[in-house]
Protein backbone atom coordinates (compact mmCIF):
# COMPACT_ATOMS: atom_id res chain seq x y z
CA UNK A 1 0.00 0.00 0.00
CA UNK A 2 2.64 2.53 0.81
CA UNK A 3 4.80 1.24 -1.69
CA UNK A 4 2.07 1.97 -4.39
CA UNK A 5 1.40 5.10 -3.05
CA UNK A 6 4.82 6.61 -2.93
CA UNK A 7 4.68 5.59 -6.59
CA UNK A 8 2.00 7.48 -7.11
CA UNK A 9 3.08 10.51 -5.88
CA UNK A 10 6.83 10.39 -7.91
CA UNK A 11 4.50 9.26 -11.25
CA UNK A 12 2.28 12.51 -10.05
CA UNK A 13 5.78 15.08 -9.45
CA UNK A 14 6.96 13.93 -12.61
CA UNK A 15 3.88 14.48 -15.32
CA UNK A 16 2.51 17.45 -13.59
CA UNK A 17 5.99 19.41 -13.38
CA UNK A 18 5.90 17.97 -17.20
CA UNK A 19 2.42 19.95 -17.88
CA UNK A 20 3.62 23.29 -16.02
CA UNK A 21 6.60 23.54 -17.48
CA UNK A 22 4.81 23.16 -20.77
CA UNK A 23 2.29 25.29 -19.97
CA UNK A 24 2.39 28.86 -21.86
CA UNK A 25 2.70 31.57 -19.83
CA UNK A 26 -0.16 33.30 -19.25
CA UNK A 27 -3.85 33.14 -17.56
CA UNK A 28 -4.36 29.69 -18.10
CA UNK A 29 -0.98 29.24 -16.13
CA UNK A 30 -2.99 29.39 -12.80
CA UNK A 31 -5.71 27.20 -14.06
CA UNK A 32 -3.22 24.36 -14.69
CA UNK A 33 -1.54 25.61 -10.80
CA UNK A 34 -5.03 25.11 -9.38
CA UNK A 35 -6.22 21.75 -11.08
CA UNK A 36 -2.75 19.89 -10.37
CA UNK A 37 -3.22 20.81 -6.89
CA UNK A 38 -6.23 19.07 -6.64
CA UNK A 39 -4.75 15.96 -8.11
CA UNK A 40 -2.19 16.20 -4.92
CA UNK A 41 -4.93 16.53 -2.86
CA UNK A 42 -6.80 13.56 -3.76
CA UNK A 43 -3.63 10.99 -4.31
CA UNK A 44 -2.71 12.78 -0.58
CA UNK A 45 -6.11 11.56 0.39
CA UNK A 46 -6.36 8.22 -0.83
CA UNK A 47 -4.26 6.53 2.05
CA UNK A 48 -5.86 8.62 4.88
CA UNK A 49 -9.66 7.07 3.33
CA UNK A 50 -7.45 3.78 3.45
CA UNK A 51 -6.35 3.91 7.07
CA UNK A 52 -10.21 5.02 8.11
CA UNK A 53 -12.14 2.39 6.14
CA UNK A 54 -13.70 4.99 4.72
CA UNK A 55 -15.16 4.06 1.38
CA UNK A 56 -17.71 4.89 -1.62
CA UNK A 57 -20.71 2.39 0.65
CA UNK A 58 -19.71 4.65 3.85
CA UNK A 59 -20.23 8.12 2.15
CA UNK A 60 -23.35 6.88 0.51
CA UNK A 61 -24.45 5.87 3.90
CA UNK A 62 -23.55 9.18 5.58
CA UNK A 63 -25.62 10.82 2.39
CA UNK A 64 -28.34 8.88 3.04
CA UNK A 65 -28.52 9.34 6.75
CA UNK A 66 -27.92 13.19 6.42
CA UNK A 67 -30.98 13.09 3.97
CA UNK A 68 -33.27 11.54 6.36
CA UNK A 69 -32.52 13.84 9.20
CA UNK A 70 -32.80 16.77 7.15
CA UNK A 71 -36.39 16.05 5.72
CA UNK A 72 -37.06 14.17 9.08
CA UNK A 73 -36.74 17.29 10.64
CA UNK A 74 -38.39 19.60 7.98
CA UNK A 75 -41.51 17.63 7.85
CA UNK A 76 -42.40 16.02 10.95
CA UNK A 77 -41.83 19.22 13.66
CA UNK A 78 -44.43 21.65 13.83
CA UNK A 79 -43.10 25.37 13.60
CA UNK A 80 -39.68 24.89 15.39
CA UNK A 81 -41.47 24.13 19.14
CA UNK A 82 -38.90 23.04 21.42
CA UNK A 83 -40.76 20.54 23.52
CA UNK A 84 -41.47 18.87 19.94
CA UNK A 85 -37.83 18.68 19.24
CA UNK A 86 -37.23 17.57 23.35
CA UNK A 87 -39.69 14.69 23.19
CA UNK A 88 -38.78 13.83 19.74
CA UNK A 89 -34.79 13.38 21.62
CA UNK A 90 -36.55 11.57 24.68
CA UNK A 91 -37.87 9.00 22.09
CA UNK A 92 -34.69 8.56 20.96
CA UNK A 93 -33.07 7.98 23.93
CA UNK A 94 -35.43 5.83 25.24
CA UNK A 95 -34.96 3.94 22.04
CA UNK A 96 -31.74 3.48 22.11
CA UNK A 97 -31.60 2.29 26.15
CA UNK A 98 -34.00 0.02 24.71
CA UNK A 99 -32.32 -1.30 22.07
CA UNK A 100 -28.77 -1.85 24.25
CA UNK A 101 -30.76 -4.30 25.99
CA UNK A 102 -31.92 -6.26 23.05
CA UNK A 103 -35.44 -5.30 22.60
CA UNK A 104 -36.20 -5.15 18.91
CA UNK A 105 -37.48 -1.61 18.50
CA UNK A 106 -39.80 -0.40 16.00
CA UNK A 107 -41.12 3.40 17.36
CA UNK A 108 -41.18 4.65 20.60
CA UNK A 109 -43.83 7.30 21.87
CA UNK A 110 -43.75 9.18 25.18
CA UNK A 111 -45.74 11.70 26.62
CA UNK A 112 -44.53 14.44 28.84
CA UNK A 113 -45.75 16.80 31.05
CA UNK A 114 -44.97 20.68 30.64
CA UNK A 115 -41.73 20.37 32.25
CA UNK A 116 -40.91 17.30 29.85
CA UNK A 117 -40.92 14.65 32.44
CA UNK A 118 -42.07 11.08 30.99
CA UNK A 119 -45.58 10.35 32.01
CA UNK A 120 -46.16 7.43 29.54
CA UNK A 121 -44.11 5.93 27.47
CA UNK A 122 -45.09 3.25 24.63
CA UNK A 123 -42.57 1.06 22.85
CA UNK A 124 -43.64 -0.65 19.62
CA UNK A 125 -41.38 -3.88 18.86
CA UNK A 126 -41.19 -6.89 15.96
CA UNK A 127 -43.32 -9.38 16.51
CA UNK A 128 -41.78 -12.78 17.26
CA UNK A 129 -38.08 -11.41 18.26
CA UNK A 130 -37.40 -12.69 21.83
CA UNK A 131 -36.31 -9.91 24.87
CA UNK A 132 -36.89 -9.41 28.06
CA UNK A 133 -40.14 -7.19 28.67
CA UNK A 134 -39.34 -6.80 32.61
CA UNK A 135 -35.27 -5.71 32.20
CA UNK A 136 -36.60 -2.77 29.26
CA UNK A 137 -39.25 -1.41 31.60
CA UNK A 138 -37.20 -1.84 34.97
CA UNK A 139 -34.45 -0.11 33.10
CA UNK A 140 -36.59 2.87 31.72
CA UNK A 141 -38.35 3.28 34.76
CA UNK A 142 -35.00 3.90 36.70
CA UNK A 143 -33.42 6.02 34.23
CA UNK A 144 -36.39 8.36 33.58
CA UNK A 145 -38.13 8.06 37.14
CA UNK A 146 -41.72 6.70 34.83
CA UNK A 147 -43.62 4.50 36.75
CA UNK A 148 -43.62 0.61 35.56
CA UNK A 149 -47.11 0.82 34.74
CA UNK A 150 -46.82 3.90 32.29
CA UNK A 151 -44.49 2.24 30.36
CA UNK A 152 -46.26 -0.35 27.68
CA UNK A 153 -44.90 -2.62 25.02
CA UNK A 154 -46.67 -3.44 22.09
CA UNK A 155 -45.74 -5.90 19.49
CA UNK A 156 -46.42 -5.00 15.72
């Protein structure tokens, strides 16, 4: 890998101070400057991707998530209200202490009061995935001080 790269980079030195030096003199001069430069840049880059495992699937993936927050976010919260974004983050979290435990989470609903403590909370889950019902709700109840009783899970 280094081997190839360093190759890369003497193969790169060599043609590009070829196309400079051939390059008239002029405006177009900087042009050339400017697109060689990004050439560096991305046979500079390639190795740092390599040593990240950062690949064409993993920026398609970021894309794709970045999407789906943006028109998450644009569609589903009314006016900007900030106990609509704080609930929406108290699903999540509740969601994701769920799912750390091994329950199979499909959409999780809670409903505060005006100072956005959990009054109910209702987890939906796949049907016929196996977890323990009694752990998630011990575990939720603790952690957001809901009673065991306000906190439901319903299979889908």
């Amino acid at each position: 890998m280094l081997y190839g790269w360093m190759k890369s980079i003497i193969i790169y030195l060599i043609i590009s101070g070829l196309i400079i030096n051939m390059a008239p003199a002029g405006n177009y001069k900087k042009y050339i400057n400017f697109f060689v430069g990004l050439l560096l840049l991305i046979i500079v880059a390639k190795p740092i991707a390599y040593i990240f495992n950062f690949g064409d699937k993993d920026v398609e993936k970021l894309m794709n998530s970045m999407d789906y927050y943006m028109n998450y976010s644009k569609d589903s919260f009314e006016a900007g209200s900030k106990g609509t974004y704080y609930e929406y983050s108290l699903e999540e979290a509740v969601e994701r202490s769920a799912m750390e435990n091994g329950c199979p989470v499909l959409k999780v609903a809670v409903i505060t009061d005006k100072d956005y403590n959990i009054l109910k909370c209702t987890i939906y889950v796949k049907k016929g995935k196996p977890f323990d019902e009694n752990l998630i709700k011990k575990n939720i109840s603790d952690v957001y001080n809901v009673e065991v009783d306000n906190i439901n899970v319903l299979s889908r």
